[in-house]
PDB file of N, CA and C in Angstrom:
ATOM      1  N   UNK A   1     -12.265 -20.129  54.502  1.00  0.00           N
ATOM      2  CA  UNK A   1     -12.591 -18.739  54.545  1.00  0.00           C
ATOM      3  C   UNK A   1     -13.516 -18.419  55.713  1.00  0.00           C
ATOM      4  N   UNK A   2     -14.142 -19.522  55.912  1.00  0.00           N
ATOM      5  CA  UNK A   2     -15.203 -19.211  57.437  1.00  0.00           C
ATOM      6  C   UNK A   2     -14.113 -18.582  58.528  1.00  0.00           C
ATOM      7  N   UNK A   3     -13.468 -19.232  58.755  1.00  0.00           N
ATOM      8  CA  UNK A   3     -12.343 -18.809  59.899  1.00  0.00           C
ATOM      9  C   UNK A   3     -11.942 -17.262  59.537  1.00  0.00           C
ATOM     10  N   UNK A   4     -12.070 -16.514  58.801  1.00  0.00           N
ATOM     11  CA  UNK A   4     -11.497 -15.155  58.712  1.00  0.00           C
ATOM     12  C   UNK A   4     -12.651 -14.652  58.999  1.00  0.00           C
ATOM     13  N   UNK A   5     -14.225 -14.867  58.783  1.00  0.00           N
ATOM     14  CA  UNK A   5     -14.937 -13.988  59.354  1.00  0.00           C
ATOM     15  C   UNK A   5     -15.531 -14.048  60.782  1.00  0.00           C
ATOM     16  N   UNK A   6     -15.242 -15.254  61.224  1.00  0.00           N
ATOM     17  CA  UNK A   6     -15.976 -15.442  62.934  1.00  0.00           C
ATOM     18  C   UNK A   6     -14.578 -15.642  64.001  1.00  0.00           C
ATOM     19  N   UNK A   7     -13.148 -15.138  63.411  1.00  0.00           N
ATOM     20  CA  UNK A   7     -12.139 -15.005  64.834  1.00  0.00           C
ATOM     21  C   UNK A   7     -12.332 -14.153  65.751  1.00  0.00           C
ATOM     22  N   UNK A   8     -12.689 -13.430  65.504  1.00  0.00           N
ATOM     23  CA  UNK A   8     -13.304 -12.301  66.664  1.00  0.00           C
ATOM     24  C   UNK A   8     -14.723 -11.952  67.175  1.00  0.00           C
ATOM     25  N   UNK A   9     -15.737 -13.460  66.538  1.00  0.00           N
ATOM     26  CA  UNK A   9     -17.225 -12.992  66.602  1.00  0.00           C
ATOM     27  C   UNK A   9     -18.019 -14.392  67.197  1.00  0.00           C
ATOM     28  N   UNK A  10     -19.268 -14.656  67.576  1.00  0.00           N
ATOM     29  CA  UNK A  10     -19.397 -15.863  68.148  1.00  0.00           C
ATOM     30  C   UNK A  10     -20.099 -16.131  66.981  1.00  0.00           C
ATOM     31  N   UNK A  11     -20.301 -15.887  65.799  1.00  0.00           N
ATOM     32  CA  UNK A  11     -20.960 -16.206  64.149  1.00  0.00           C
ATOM     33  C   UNK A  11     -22.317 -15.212  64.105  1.00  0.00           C
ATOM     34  N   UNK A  12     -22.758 -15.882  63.496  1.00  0.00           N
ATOM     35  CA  UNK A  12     -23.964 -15.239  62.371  1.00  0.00           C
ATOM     36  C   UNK A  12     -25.102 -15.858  62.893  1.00  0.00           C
ATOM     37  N   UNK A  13     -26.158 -15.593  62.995  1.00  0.00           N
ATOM     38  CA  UNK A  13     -27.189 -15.653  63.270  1.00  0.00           C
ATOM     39  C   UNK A  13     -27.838 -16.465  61.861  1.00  0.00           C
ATOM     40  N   UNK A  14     -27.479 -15.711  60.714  1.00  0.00           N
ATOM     41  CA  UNK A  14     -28.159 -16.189  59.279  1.00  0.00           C
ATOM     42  C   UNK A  14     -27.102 -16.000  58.223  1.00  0.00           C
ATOM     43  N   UNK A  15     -26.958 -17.086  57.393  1.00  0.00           N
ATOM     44  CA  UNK A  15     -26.191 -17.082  55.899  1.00  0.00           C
ATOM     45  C   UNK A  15     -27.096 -17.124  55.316  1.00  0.00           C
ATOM     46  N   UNK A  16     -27.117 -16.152  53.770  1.00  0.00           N
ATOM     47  CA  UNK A  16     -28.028 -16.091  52.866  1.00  0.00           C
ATOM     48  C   UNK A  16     -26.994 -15.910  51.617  1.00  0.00           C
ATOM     49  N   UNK A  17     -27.350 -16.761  50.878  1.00  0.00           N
ATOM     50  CA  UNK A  17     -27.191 -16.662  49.444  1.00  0.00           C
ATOM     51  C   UNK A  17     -27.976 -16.740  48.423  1.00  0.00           C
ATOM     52  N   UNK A  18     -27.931 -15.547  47.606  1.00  0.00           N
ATOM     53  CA  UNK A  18     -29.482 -15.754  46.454  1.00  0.00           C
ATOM     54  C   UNK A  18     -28.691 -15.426  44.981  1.00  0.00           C
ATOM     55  N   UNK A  19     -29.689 -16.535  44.149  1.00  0.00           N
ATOM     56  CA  UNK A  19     -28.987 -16.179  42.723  1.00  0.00           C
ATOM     57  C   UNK A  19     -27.338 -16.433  42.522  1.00  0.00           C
ATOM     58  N   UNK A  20     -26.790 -17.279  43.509  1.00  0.00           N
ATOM     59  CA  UNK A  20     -25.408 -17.611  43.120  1.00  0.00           C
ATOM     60  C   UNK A  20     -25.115 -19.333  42.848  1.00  0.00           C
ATOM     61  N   UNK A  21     -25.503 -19.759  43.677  1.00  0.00           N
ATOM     62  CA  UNK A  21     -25.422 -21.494  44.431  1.00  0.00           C
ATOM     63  C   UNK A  21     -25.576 -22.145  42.595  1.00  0.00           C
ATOM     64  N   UNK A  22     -26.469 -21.753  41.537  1.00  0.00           N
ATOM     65  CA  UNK A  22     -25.890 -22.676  40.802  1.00  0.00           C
ATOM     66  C   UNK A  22     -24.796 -21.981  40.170  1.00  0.00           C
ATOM     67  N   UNK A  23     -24.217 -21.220  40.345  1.00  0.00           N
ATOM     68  CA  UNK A  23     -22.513 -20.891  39.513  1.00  0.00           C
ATOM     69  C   UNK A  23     -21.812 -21.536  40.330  1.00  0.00           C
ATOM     70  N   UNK A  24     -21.755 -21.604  41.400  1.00  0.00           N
ATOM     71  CA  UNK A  24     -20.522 -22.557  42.503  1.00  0.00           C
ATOM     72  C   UNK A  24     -20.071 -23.340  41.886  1.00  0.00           C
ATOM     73  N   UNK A  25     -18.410 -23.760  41.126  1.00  0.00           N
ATOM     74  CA  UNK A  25     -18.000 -24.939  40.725  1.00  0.00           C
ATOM     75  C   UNK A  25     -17.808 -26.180  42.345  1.00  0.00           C
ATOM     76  N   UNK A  26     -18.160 -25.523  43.420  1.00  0.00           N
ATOM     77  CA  UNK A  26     -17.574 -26.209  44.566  1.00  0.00           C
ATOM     78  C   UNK A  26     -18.367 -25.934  45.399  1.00  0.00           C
ATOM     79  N   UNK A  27     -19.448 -26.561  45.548  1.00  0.00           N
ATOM     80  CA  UNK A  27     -20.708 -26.112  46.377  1.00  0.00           C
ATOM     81  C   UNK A  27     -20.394 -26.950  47.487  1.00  0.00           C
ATOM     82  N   UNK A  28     -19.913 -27.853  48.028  1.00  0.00           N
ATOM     83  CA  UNK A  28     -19.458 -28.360  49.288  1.00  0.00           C
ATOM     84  C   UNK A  28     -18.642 -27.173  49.850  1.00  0.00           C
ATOM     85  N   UNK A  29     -17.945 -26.850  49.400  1.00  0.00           N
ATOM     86  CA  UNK A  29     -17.141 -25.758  50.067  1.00  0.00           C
ATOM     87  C   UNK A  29     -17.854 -24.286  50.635  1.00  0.00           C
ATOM     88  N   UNK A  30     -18.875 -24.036  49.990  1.00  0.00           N
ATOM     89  CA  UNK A  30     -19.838 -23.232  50.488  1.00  0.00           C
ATOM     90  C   UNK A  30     -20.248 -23.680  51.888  1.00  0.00           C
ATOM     91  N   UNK A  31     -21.268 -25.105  51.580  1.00  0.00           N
ATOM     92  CA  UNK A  31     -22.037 -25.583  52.656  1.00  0.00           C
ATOM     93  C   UNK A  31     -20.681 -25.617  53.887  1.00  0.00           C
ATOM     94  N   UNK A  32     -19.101 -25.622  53.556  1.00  0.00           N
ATOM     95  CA  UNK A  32     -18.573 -26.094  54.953  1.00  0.00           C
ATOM     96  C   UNK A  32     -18.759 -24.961  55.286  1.00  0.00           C
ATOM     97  N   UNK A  33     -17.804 -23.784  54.733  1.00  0.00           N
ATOM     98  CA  UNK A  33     -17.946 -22.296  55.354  1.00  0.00           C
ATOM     99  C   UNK A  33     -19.330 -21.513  55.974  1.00  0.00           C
ATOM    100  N   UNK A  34     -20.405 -22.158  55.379  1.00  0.00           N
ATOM    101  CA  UNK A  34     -21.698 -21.428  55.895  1.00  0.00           C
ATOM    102  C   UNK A  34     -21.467 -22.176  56.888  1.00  0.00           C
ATOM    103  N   UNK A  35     -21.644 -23.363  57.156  1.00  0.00           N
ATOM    104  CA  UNK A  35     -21.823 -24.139  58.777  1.00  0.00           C
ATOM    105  C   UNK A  35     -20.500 -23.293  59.824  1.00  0.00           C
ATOM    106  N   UNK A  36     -20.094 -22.988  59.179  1.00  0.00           N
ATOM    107  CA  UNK A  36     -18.410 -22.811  60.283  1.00  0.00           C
ATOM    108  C   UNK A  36     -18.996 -21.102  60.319  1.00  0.00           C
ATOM    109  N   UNK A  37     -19.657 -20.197  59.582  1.00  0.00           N
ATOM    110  CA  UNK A  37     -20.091 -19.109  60.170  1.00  0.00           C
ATOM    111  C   UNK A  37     -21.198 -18.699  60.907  1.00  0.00           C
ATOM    112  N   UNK A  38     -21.960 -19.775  60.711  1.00  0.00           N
ATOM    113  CA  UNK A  38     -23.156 -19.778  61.916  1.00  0.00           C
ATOM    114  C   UNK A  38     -23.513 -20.283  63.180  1.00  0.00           C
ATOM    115  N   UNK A  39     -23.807 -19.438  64.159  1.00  0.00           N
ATOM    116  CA  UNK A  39     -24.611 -19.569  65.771  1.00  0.00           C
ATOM    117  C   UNK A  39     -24.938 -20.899  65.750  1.00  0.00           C
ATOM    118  N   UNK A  40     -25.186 -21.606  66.871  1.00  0.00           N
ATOM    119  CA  UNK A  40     -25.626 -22.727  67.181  1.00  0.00           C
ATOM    120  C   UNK A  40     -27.391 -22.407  66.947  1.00  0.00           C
ATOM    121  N   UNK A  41     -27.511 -23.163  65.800  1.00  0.00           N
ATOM    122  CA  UNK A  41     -29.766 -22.844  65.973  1.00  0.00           C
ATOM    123  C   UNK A  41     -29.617 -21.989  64.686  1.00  0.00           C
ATOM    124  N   UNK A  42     -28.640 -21.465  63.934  1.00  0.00           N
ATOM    125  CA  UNK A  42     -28.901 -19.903  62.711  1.00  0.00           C
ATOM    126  C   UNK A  42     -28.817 -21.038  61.805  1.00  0.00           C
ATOM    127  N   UNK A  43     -29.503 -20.166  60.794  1.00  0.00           N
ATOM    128  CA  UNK A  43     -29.860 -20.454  59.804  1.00  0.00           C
ATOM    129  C   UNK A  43     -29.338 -20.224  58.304  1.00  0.00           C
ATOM    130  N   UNK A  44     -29.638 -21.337  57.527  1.00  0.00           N
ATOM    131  CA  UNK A  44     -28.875 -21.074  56.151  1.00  0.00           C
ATOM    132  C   UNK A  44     -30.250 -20.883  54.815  1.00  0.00           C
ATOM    133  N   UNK A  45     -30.071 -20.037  54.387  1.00  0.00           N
ATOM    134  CA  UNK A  45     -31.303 -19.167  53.399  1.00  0.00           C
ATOM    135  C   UNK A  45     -30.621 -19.609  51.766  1.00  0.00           C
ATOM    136  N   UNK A  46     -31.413 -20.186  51.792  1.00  0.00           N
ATOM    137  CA  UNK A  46     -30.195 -20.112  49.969  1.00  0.00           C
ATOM    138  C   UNK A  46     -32.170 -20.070  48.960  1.00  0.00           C
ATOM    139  N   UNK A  47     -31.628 -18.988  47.888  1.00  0.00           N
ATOM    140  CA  UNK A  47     -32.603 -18.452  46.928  1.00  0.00           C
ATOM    141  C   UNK A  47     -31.960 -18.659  45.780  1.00  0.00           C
ATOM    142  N   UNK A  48     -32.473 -19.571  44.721  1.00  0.00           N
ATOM    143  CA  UNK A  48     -31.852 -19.699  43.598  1.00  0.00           C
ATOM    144  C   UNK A  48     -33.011 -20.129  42.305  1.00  0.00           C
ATOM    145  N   UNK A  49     -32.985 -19.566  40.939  1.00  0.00           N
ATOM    146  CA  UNK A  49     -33.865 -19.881  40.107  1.00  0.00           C
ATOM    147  C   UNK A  49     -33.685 -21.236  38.581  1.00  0.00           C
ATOM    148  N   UNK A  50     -34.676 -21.643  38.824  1.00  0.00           N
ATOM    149  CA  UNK A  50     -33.921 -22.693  37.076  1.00  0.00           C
ATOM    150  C   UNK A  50     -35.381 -22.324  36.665  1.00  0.00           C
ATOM    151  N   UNK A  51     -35.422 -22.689  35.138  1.00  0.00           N
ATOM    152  CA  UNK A  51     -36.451 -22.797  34.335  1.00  0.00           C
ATOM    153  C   UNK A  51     -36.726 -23.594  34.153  1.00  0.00           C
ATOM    154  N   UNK A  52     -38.035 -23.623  34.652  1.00  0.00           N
ATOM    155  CA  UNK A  52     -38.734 -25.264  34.558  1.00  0.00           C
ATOM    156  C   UNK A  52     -39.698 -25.340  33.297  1.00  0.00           C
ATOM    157  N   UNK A  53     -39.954 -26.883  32.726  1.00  0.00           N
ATOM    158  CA  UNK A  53     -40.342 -27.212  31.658  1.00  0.00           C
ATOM    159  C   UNK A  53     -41.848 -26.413  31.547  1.00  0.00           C
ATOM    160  N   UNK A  54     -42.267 -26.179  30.252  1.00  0.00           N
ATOM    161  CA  UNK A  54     -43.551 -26.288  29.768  1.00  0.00           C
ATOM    162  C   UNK A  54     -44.319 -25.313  29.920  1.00  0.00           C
ATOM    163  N   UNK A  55     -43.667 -24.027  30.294  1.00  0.00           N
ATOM    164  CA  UNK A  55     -43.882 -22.672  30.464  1.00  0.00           C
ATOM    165  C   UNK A  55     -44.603 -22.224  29.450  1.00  0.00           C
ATOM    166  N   UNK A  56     -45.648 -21.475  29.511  1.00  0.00           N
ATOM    167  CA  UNK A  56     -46.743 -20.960  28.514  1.00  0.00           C
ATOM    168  C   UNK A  56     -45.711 -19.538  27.807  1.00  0.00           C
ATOM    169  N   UNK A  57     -46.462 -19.091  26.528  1.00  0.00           N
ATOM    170  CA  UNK A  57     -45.596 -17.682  26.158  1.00  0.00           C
ATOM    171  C   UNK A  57     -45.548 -16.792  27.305  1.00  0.00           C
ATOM    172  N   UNK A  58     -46.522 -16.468  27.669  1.00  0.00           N
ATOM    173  CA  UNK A  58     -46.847 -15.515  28.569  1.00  0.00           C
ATOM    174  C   UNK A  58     -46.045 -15.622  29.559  1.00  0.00           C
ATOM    175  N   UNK A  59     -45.486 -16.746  30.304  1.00  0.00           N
ATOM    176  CA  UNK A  59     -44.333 -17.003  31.420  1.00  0.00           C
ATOM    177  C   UNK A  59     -43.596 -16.493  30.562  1.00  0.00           C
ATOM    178  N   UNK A  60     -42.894 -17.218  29.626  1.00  0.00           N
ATOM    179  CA  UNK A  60     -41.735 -16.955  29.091  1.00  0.00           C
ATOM    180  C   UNK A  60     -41.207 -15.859  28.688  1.00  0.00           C
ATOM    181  N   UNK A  61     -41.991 -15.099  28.552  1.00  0.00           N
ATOM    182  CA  UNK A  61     -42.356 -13.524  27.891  1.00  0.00           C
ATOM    183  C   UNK A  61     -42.237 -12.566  29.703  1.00  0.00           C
ATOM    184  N   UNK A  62     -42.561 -12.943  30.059  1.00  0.00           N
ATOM    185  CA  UNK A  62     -42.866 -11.825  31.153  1.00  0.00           C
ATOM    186  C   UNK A  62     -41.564 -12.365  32.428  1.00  0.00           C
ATOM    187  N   UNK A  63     -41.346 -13.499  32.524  1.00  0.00           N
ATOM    188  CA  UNK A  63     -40.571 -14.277  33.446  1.00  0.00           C
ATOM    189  C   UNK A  63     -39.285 -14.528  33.334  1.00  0.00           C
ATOM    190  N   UNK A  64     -39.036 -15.068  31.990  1.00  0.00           N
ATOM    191  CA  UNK A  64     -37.814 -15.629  31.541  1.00  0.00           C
ATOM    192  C   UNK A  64     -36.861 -14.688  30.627  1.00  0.00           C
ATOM    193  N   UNK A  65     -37.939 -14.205  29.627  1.00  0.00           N
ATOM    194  CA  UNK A  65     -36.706 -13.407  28.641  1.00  0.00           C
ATOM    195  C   UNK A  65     -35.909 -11.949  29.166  1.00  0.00           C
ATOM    196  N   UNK A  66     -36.701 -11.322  29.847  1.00  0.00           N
ATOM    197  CA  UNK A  66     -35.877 -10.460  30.697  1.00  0.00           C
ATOM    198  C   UNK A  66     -34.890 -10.925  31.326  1.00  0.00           C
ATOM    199  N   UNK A  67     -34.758 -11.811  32.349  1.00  0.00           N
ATOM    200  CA  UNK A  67     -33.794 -12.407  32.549  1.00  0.00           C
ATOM    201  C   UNK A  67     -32.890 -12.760  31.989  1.00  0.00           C
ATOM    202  N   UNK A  68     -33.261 -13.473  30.805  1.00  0.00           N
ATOM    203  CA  UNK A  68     -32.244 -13.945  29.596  1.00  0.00           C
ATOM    204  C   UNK A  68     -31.377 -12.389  29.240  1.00  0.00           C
ATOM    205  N   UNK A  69     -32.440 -11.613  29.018  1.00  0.00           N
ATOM    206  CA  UNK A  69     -31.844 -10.566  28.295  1.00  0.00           C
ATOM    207  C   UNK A  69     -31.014  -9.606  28.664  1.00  0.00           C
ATOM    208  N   UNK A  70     -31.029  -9.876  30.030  1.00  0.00           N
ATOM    209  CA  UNK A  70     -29.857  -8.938  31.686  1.00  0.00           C
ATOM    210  C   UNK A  70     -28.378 -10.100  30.705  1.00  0.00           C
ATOM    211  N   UNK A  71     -28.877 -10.987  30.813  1.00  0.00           N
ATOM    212  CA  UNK A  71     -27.555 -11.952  30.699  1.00  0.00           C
ATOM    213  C   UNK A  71     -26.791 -11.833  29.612  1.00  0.00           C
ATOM    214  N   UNK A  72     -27.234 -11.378  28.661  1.00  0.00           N
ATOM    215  CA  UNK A  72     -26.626 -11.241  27.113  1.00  0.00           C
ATOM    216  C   UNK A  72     -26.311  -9.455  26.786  1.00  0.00           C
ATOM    217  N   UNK A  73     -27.317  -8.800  27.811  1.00  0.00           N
ATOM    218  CA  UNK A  73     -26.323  -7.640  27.367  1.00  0.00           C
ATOM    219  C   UNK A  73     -25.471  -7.822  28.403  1.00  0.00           C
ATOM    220  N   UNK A  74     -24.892  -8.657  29.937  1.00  0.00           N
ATOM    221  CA  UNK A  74     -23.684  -8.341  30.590  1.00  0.00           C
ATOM    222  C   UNK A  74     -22.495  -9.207  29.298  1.00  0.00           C
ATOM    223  N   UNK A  75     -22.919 -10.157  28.922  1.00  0.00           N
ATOM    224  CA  UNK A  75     -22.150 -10.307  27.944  1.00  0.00           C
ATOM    225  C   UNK A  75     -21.579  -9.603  27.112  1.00  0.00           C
ATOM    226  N   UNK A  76     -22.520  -8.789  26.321  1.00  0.00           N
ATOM    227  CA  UNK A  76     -21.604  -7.635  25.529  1.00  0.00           C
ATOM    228  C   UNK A  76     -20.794  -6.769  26.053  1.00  0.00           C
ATOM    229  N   UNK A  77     -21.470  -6.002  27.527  1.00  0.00           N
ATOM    230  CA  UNK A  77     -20.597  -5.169  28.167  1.00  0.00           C
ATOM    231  C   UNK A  77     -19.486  -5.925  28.176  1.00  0.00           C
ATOM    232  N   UNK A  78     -19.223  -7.129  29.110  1.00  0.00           N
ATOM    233  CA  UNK A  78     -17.954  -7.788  29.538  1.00  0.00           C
ATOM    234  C   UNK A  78     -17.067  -7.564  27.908  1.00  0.00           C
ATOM    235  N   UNK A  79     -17.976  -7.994  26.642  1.00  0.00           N
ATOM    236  CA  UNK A  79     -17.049  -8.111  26.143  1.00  0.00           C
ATOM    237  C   UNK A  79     -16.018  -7.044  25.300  1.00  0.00           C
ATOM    238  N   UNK A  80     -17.150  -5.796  25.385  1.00  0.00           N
ATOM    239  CA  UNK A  80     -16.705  -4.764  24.988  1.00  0.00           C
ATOM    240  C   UNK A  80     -15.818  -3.833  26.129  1.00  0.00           C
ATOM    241  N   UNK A  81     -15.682  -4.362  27.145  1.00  0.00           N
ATOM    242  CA  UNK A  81     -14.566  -4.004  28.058  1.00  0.00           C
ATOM    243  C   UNK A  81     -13.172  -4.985  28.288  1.00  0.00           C
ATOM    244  N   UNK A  82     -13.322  -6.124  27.742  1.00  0.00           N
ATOM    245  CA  UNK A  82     -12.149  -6.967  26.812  1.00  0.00           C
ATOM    246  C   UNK A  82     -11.495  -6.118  26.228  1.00  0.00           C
ATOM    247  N   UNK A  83     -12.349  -5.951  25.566  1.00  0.00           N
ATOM    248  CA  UNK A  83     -11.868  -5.285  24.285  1.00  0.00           C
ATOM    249  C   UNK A  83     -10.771  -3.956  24.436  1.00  0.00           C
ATOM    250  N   UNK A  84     -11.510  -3.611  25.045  1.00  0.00           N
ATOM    251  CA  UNK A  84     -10.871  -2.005  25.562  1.00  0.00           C
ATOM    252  C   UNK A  84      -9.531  -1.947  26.593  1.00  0.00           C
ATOM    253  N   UNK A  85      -9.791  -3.218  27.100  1.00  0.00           N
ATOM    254  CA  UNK A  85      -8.398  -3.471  28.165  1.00  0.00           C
ATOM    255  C   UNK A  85      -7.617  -4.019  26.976  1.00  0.00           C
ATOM    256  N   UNK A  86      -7.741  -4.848  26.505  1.00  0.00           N
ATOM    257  CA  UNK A  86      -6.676  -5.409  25.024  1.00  0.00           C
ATOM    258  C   UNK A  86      -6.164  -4.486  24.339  1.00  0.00           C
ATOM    259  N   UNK A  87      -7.124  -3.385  24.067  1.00  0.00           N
ATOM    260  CA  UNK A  87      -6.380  -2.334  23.293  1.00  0.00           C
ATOM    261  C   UNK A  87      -5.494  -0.643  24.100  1.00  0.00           C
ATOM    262  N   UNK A  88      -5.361  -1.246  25.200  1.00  0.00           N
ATOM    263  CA  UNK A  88      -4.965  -0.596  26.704  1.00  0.00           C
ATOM    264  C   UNK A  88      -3.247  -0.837  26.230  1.00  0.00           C
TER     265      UNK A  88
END
């Protein structure tokens, strides 16, 4: 896929990816395409979060469960739009 965005360009200056890199079932395939879209010297930015052990309430509470909680209502949406295409 690198090759469809730099045929007409001399690349990218910077690849950035945030919040995706751990869903990748094929994270080599990332790292080839980022190298094949960037400048000689540009740079690759990757931003990604895990939860690390031993977190006080107060982390967990202010840090983590929001997060959690984006994730479980896209769940319901997704699944209540299942739903609605099934009965389409």
């Amino acid at each position: 896929m690198g090759e469809y965005f730099i045929k007409d360009q001399a690349g990218f200056d910077a690849v950035w990816i945030s919040e995706a890199m751990s869903h990748l079932p094929q994270k080599q395939l990332f790292f080839d395409n980022a190298f094949k879209l960037l400048k000689s010297g540009g740079k690759l930015v990757i931003a990604d979060w895990f939860k690390a052990d031993g977190l006080t309430e107060e982390q967990m509470k202010n840090d983590i469960k929001p997060i959690e909680g984006m994730r479980e209502e896209k769940k319901k949406t997704d699944n209540a739009l299942r739903g609605q295409m099934n009965n389409d």
